[in-house]
N, C-alpha and C. Protein backbone atom coordinates (compact mmCIF):
# COMPACT_ATOMS: atom_id res chain seq x y z
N UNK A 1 13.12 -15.01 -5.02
CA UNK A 1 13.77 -13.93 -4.25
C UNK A 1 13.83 -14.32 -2.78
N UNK A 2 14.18 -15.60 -2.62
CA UNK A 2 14.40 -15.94 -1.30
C UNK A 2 15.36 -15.18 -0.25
N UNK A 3 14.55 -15.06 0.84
CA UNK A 3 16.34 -14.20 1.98
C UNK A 3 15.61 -12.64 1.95
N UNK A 4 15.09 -11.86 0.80
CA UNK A 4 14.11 -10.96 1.35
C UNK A 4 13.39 -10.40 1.99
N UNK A 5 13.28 -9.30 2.68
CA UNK A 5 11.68 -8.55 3.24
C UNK A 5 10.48 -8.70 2.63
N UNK A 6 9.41 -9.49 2.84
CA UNK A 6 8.55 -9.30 2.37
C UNK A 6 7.25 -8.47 2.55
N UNK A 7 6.54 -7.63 1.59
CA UNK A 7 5.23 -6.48 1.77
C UNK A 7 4.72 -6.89 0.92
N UNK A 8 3.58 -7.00 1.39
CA UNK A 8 2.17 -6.95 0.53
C UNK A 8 1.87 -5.10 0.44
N UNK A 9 1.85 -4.86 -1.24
CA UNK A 9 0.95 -3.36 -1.29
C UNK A 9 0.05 -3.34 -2.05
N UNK A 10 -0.91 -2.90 -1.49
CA UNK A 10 -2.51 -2.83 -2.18
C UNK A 10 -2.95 -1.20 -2.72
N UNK A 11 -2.72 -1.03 -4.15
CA UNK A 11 -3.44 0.02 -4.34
C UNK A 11 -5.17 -0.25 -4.44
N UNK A 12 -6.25 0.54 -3.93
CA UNK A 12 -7.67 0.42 -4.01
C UNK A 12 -7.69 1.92 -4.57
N UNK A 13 -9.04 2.20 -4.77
CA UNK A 13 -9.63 3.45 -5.71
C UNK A 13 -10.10 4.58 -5.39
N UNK A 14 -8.82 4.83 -3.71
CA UNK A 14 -8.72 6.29 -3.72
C UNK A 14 -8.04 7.37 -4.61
N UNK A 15 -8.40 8.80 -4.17
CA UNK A 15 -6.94 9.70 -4.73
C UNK A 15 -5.97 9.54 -4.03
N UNK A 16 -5.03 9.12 -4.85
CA UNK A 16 -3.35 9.06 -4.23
C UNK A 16 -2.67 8.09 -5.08
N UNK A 17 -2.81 7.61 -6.01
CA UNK A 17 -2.39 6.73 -6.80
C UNK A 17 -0.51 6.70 -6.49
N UNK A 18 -0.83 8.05 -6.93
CA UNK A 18 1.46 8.01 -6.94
C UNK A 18 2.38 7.72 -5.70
N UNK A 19 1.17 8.11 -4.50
CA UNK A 19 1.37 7.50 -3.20
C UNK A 19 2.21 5.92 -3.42
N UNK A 20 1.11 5.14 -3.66
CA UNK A 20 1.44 3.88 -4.11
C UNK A 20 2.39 3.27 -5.14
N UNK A 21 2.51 4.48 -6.06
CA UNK A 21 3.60 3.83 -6.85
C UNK A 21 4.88 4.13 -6.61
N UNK A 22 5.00 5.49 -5.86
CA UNK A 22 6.18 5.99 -5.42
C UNK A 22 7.01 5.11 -4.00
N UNK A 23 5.59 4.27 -3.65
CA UNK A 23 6.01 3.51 -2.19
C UNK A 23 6.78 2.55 -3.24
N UNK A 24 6.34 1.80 -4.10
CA UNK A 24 6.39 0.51 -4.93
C UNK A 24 8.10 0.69 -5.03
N UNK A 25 8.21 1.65 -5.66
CA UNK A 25 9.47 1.98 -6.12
C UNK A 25 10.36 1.81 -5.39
N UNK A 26 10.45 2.40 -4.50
CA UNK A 26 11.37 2.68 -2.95
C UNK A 26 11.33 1.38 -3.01
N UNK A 27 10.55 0.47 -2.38
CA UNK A 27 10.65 -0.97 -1.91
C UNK A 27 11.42 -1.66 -2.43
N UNK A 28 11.44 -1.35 -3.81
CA UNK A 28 12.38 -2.33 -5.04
C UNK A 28 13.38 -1.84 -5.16
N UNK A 29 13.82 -0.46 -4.80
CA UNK A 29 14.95 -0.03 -4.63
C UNK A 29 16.07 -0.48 -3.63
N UNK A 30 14.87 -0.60 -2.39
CA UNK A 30 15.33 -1.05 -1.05
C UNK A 30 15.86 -2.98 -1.23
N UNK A 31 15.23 -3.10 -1.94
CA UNK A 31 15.09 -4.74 -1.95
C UNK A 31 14.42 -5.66 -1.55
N UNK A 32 13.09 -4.80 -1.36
CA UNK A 32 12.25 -5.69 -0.61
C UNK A 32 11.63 -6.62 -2.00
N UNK A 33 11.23 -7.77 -1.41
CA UNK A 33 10.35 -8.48 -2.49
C UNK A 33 8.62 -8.11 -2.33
N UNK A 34 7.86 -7.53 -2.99
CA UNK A 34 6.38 -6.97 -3.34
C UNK A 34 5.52 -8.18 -3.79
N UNK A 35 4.58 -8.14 -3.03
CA UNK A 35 3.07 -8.83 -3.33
C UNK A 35 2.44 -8.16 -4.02
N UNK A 36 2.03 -7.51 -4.89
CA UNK A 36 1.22 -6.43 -5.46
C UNK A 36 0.01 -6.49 -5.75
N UNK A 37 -1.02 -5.66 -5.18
CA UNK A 37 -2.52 -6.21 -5.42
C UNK A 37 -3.07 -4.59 -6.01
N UNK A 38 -4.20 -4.58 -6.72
CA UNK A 38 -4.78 -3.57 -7.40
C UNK A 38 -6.04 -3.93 -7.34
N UNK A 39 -6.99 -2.98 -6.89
CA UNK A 39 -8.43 -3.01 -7.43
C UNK A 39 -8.65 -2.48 -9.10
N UNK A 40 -9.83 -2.93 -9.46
CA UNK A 40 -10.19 -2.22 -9.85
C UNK A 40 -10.19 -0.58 -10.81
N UNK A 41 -10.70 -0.12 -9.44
CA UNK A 41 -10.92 1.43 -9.12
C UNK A 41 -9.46 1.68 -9.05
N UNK A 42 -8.42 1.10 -9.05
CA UNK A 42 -7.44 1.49 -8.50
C UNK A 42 -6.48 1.74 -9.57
N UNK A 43 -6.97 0.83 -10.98
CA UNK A 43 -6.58 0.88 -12.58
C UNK A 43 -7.12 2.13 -12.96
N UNK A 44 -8.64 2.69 -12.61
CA UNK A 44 -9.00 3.72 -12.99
C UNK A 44 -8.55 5.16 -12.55
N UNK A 45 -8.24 4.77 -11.54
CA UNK A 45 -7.48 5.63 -10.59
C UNK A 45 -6.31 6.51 -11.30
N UNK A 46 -5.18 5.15 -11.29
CA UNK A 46 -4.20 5.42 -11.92
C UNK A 46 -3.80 6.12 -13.11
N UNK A 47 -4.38 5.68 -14.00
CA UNK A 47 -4.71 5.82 -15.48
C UNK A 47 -5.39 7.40 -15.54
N UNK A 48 -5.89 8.30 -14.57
CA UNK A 48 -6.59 9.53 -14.34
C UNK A 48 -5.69 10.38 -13.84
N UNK A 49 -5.01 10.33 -12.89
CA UNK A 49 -3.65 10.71 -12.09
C UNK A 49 -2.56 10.44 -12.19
N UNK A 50 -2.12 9.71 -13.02
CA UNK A 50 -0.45 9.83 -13.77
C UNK A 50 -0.66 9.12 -15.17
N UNK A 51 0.81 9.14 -15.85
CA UNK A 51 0.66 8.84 -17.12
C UNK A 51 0.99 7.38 -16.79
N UNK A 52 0.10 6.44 -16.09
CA UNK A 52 0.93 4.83 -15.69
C UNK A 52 -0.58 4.62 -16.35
N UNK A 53 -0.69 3.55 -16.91
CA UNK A 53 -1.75 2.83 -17.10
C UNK A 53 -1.50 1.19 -16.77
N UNK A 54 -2.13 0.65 -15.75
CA UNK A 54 -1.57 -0.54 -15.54
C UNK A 54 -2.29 -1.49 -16.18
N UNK A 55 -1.83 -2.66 -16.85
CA UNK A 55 -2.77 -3.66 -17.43
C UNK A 55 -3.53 -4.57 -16.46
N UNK A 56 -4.53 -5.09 -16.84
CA UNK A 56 -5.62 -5.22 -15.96
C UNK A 56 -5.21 -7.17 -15.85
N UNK A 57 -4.63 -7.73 -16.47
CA UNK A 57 -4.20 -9.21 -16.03
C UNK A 57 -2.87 -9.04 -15.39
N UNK A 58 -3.20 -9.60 -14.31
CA UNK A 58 -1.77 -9.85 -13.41
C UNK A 58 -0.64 -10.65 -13.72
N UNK A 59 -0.36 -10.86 -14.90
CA UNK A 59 0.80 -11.32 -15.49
C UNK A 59 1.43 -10.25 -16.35
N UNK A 60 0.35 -9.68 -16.51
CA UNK A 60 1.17 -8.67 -17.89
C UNK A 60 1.36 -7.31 -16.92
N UNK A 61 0.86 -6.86 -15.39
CA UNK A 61 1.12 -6.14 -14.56
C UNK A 61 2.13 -6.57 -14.14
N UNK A 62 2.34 -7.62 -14.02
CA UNK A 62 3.52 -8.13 -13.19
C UNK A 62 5.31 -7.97 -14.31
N UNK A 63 4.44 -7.62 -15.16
CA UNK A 63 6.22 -7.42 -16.29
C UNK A 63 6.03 -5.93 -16.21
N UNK A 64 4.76 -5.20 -16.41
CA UNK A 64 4.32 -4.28 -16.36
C UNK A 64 5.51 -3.25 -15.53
N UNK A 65 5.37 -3.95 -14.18
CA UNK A 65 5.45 -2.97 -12.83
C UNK A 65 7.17 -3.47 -12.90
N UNK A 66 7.61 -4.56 -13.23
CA UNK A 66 8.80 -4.78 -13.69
C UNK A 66 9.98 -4.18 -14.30
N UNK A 67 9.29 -4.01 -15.05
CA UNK A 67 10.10 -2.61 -16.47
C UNK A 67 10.23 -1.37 -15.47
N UNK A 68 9.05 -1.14 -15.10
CA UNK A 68 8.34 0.23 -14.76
C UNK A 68 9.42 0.44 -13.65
N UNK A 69 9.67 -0.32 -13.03
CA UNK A 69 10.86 -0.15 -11.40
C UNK A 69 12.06 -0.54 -11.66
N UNK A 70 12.60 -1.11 -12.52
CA UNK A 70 13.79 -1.63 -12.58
C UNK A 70 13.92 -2.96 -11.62
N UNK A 71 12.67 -3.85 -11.43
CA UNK A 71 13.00 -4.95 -10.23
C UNK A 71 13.57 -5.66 -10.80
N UNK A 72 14.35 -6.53 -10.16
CA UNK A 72 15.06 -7.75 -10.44
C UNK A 72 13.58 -8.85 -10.69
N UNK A 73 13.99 -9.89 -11.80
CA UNK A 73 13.11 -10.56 -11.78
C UNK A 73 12.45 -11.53 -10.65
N UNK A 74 11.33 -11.14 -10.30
CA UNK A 74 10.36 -11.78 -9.39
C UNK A 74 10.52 -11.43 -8.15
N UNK A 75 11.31 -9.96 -8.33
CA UNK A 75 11.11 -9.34 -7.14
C UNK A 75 9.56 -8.96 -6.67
N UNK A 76 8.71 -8.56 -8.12
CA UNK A 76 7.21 -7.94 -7.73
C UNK A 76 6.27 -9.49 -8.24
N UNK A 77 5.76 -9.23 -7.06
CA UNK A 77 4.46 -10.82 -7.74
C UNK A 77 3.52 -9.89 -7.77
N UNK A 78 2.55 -10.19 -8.77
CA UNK A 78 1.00 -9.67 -8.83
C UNK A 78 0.41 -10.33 -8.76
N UNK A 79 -0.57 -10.46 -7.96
CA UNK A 79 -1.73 -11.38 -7.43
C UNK A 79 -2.96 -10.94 -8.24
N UNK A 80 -4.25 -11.30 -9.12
CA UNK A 80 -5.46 -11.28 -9.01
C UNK A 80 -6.10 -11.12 -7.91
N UNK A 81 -7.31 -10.40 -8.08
CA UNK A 81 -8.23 -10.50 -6.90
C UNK A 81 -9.07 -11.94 -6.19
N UNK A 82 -8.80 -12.77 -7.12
CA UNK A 82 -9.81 -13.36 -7.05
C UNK A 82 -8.37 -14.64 -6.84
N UNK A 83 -7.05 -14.90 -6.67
CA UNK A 83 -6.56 -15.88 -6.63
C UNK A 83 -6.07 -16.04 -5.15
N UNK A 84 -7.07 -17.11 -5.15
CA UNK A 84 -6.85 -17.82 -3.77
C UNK A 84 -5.73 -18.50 -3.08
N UNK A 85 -4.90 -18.82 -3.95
CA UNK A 85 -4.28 -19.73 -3.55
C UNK A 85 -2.64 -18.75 -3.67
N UNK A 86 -2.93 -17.36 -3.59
CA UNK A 86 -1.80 -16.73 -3.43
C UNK A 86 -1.00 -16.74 -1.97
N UNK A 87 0.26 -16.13 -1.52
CA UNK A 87 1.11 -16.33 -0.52
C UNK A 87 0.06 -15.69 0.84
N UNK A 88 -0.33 -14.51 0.17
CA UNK A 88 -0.91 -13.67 0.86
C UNK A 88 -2.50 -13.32 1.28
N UNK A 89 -3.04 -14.99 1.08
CA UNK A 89 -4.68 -15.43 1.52
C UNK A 89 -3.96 -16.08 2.89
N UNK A 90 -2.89 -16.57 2.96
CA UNK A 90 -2.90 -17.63 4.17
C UNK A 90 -1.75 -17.54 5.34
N UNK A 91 -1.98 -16.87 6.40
CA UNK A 91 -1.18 -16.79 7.80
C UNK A 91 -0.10 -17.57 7.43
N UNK A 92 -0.07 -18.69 7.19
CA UNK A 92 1.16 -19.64 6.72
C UNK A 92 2.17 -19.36 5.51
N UNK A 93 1.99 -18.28 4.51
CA UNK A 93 2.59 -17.76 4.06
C UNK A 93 2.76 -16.16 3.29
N UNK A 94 1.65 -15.41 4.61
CA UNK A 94 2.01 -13.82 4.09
C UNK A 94 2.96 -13.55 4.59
N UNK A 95 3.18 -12.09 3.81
CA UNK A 95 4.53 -11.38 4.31
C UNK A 95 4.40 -10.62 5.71
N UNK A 96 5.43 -9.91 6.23
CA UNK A 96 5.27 -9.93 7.82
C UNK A 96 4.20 -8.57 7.28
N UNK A 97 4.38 -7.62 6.56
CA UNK A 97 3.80 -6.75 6.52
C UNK A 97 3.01 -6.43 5.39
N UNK A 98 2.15 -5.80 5.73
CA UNK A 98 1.13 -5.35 4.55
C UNK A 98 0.40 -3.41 4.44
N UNK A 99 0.62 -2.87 3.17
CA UNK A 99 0.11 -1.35 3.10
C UNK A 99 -0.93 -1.36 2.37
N UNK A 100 -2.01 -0.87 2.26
CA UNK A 100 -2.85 -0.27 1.57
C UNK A 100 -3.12 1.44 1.42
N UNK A 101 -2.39 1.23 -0.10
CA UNK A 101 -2.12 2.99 -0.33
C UNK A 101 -2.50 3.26 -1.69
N UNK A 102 -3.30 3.88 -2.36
CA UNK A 102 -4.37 4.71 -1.32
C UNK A 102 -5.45 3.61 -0.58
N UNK A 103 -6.11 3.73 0.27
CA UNK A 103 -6.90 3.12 0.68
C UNK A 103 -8.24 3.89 0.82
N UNK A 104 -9.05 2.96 -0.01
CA UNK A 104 -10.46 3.81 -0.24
C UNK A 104 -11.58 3.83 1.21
N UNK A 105 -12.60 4.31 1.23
CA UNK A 105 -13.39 4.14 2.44
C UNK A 105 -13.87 2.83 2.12
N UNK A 106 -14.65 1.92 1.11
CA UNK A 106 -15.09 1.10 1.11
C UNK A 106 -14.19 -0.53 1.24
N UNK A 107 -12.33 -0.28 0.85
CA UNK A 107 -12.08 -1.40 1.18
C UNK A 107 -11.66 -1.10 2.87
N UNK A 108 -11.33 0.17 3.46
CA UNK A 108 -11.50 -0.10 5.03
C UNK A 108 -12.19 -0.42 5.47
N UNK A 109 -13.76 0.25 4.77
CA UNK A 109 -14.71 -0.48 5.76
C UNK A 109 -14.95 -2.29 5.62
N UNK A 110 -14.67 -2.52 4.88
CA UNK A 110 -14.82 -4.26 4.12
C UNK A 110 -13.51 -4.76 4.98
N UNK A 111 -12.46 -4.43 5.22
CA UNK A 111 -11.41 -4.60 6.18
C UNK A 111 -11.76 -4.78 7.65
N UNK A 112 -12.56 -3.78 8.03
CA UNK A 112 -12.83 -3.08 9.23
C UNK A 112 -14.22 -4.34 9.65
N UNK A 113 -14.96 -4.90 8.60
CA UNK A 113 -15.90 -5.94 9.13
C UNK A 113 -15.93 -7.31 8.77
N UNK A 114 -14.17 -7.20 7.93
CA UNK A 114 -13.99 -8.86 7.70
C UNK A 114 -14.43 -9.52 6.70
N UNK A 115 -14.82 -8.98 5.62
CA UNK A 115 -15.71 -9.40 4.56
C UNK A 115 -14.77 -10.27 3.73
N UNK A 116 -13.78 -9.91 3.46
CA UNK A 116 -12.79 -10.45 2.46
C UNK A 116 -13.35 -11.40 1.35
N UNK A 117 -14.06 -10.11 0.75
CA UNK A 117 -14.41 -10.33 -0.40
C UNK A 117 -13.67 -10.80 -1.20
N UNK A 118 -12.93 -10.31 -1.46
CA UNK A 118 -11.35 -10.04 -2.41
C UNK A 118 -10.08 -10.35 -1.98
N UNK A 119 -8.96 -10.48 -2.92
CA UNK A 119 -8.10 -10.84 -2.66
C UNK A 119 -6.94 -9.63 -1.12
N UNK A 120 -7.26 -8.49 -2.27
CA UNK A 120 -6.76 -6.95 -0.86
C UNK A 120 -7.88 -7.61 0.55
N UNK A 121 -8.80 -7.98 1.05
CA UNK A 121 -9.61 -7.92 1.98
C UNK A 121 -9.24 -9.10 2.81
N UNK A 122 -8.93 -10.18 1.94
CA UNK A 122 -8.41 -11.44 2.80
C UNK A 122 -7.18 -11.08 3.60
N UNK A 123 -6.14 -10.07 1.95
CA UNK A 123 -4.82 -10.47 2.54
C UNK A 123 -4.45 -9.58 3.85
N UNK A 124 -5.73 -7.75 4.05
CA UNK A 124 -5.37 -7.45 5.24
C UNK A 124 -5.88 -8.45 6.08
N UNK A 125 -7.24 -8.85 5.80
CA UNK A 125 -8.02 -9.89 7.68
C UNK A 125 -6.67 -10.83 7.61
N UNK A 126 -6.03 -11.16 6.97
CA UNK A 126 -4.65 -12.32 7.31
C UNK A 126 -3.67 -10.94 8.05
N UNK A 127 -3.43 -10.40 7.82
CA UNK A 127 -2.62 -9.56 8.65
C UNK A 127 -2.99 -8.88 10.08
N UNK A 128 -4.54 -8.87 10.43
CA UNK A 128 -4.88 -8.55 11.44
C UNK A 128 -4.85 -9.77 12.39
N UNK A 129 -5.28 -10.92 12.15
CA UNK A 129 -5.43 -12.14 12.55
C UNK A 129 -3.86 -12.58 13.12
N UNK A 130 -2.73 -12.35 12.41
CA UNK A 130 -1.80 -13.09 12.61
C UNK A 130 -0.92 -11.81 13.62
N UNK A 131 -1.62 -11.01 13.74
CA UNK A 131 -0.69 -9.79 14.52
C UNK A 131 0.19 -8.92 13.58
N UNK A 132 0.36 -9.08 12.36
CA UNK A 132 0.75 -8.49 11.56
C UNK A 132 0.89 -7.06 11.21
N UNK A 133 2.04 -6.27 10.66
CA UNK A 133 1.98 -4.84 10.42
C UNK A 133 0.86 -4.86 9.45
N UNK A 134 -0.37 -3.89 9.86
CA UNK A 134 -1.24 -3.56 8.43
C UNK A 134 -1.17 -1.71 8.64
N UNK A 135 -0.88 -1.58 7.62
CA UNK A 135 -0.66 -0.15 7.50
C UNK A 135 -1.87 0.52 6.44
N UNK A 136 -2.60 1.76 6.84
CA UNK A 136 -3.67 2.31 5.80
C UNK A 136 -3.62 3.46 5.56
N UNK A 137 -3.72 3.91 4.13
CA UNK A 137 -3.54 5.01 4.34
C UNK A 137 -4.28 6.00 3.34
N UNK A 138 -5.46 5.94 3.81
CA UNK A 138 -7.13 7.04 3.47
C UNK A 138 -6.68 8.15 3.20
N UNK A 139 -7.62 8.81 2.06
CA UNK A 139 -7.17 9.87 1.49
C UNK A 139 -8.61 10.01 1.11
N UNK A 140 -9.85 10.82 1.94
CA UNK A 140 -10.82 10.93 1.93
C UNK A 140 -11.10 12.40 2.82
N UNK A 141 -11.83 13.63 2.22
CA UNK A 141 -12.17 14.85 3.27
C UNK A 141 -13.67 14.98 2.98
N UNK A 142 -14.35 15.57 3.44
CA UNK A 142 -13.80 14.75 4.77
C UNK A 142 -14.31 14.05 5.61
N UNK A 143 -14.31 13.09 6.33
CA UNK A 143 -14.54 11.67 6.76
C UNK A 143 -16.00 11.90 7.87
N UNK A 144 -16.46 11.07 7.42
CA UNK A 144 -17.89 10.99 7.70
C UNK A 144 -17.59 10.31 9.39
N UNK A 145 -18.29 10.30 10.01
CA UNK A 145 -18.86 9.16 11.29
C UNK A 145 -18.46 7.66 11.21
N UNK A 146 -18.71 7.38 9.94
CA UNK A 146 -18.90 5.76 9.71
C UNK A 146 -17.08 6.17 9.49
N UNK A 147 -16.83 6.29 8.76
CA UNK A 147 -15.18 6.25 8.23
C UNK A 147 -14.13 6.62 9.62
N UNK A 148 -14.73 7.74 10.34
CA UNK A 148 -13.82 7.76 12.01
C UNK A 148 -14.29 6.40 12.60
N UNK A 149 -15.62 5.80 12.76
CA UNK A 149 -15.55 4.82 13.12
C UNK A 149 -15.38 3.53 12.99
N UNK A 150 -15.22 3.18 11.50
CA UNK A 150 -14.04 2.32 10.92
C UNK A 150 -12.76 2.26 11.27
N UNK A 151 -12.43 3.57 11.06
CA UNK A 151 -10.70 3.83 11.48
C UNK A 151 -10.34 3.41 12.89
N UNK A 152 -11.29 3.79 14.13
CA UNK A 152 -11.10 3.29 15.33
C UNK A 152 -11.22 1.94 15.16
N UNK A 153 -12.16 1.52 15.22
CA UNK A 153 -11.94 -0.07 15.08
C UNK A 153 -10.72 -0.86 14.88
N UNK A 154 -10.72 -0.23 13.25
CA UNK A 154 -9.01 -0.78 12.92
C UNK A 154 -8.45 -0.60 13.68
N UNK A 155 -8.14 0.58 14.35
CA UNK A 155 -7.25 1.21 15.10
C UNK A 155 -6.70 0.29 16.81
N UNK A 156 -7.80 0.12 17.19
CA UNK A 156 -8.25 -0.88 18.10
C UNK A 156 -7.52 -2.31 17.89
N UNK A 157 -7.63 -2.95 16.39
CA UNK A 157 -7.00 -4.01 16.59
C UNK A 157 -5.76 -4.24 16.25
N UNK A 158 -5.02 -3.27 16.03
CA UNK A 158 -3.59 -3.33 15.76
C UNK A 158 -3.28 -2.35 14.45
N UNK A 159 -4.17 -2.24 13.64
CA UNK A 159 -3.60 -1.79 12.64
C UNK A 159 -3.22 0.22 12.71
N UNK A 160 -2.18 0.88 11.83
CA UNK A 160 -1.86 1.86 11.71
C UNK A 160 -2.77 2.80 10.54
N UNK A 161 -3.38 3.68 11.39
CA UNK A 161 -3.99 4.68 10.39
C UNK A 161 -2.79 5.49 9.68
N UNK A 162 -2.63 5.57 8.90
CA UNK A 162 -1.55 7.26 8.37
C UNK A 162 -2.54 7.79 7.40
N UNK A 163 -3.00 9.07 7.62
CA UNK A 163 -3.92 9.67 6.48
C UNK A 163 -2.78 10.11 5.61
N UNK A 164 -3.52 10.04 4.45
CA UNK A 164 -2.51 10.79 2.98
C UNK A 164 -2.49 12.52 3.54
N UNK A 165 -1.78 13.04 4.59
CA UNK A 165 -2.06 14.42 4.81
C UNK A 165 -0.35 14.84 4.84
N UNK A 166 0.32 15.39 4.06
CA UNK A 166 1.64 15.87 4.32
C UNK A 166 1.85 16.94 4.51
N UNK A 167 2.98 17.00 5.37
CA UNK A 167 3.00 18.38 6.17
C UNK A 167 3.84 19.22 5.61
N UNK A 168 4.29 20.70 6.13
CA UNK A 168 5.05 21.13 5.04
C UNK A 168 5.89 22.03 5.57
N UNK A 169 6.29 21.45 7.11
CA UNK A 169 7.38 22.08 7.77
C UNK A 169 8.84 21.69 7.29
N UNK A 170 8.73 20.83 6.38
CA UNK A 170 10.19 20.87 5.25
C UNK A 170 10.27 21.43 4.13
N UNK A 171 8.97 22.56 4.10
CA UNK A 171 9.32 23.44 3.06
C UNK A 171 8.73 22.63 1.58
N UNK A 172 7.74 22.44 1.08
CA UNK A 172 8.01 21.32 -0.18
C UNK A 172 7.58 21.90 -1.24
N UNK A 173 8.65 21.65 -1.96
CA UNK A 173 8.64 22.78 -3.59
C UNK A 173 7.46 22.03 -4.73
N UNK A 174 7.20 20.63 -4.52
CA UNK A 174 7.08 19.96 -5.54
C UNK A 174 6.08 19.47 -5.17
N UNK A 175 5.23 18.68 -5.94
CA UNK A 175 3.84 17.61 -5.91
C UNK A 175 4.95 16.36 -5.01
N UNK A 176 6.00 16.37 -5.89
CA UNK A 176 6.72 15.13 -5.49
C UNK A 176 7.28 15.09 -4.20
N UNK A 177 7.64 16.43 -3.27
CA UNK A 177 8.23 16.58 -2.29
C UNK A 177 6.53 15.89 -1.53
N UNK A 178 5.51 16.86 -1.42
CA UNK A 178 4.39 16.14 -0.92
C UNK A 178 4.37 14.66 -1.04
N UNK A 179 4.34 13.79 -2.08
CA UNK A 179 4.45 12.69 -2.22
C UNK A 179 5.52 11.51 -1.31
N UNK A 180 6.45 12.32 -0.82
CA UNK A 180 7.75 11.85 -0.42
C UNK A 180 7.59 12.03 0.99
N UNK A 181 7.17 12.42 1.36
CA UNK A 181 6.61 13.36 2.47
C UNK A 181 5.68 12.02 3.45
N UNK A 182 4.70 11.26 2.58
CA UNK A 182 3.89 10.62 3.36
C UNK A 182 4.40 9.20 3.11
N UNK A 183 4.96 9.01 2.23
CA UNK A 183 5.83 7.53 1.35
C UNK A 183 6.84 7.67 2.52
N UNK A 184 7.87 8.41 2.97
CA UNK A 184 8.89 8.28 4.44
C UNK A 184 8.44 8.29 5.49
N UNK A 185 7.37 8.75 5.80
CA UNK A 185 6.43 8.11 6.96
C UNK A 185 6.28 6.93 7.23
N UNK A 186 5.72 6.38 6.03
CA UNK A 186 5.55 4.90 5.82
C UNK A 186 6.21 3.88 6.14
N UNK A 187 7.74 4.71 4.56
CA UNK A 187 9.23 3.89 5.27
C UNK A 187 9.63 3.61 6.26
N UNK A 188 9.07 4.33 7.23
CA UNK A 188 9.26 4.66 8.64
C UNK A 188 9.03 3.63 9.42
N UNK A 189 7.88 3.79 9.08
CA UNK A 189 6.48 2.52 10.29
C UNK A 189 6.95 1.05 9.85
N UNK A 190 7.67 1.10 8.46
CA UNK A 190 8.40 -0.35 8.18
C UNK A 190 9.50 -0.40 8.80
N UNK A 191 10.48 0.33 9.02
CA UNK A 191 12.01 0.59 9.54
C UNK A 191 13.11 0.51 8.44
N UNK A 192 12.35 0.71 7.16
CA UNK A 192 13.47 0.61 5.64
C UNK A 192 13.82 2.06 5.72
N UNK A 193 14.73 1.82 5.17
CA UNK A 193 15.76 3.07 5.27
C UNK A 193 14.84 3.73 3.89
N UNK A 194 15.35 5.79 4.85
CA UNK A 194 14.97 6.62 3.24
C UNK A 194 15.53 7.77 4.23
N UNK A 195 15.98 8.42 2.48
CA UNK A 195 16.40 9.76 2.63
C UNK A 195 15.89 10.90 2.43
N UNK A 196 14.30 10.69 2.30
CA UNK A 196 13.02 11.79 1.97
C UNK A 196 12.84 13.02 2.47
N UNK A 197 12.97 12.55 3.53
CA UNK A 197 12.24 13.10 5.29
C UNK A 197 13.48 13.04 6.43
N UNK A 198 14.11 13.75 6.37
CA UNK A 198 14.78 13.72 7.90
C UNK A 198 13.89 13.64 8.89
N UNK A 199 14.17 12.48 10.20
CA UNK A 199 13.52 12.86 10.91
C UNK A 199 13.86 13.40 12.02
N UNK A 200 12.48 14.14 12.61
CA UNK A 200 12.26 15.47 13.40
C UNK A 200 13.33 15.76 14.64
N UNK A 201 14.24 16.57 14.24
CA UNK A 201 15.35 17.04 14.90
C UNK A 201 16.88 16.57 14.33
N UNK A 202 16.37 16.09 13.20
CA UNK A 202 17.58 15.78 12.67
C UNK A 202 18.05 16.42 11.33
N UNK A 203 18.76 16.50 10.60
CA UNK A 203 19.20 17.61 9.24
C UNK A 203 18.60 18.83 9.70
């Protein structure tokens, strides 16, 4: 999928799962080409909060999320946690931008002190390092000391907090209008077009 936008999106094992899949979607709609990373917690997640159950080897996620969006082939790559030698371990070939949605307290804080344990942990410290868009977006109430002071930190070195909090001065009839609500925000902070959310002063 050469000539593309490229995003790295990381679901981890907050609540908000559809957050993430509803971003997924849009992207592939839009045409962006997807890095796709999953914890875990983030299979369990899923599998609890919508009827998606994602398979747990990143090849069979990767046809998985395929079907599931209508992508063109090899529009979505799925990475393992543990594969090193993906686009998105190395400054030299991540994408300009990277989301983590939902984003749990424990991979911000593992973000927030560089641990990069994992494959999600490398590929944000590669996005902070290189100046990169890293976008997060916590869905935790409510946030302890340590978690505001994670968030500053991040905050501090470039990266964008957006809490999963949608507002509802557009009136929203639906789970899905909420959903759409914080996913065009997002769209936003990337500059991909969406028709979710007018924004403020406009429609």
């Amino acid at each position: 999928m050469m000539g593309l936008q490229r995003i790295t999106l990381a679901m981890t094992g907050a609540s908000g799962a559809l957050y993430g899949l509803r971003l997924l979607d849009c992207l592939v709609q839009e045409e962006r080409e997807v890095h796709f990373l999953a914890s875990k917690a983030a299979l369990l997640v899923t599998a609890t909060e919508t009827d998606v159950v994602l398979p747990p080897r990143a090849q069979d996620m990767q046809h998985f999320l395929t079907e599931y969006t209508g992508a063109a082939p090899g529009q979505i790559r799925v990475h393992g946690l543990e594969d090193w030698m993906a686009p998105v371990a190395s400054g030299s070939g991540a994408p300009s931008a990277m989301v983590v949605v939902p984003c749990s307290m424990g991979t911000l804080s593992a973000i927030a002190t560089g641990a990069s344990n994992n494959l999600i942990e490398r590929a944000a410290d590669v996005a902070l390092k290189e100046r990169r868009q890293l976008i997060l977006v916590p869905r935790e109430a409510p946030f302890s000391s340590i978690h505001l002071e994670n968030m500053l930190k991040l905050s501090r070195m470039g990266a964008v907090i957006l809490p999963a909090s949608p507002g509802f001065y557009q009136q929203p009839q639906t789970v899905d209008d909420l959903v759409d609500f914080v996913v065009a925000r997002i769209l936003n902070l990337l500059q991909i077009p969406q028709d979710m959310l007018p924004r403020w002063g406009e429609g």
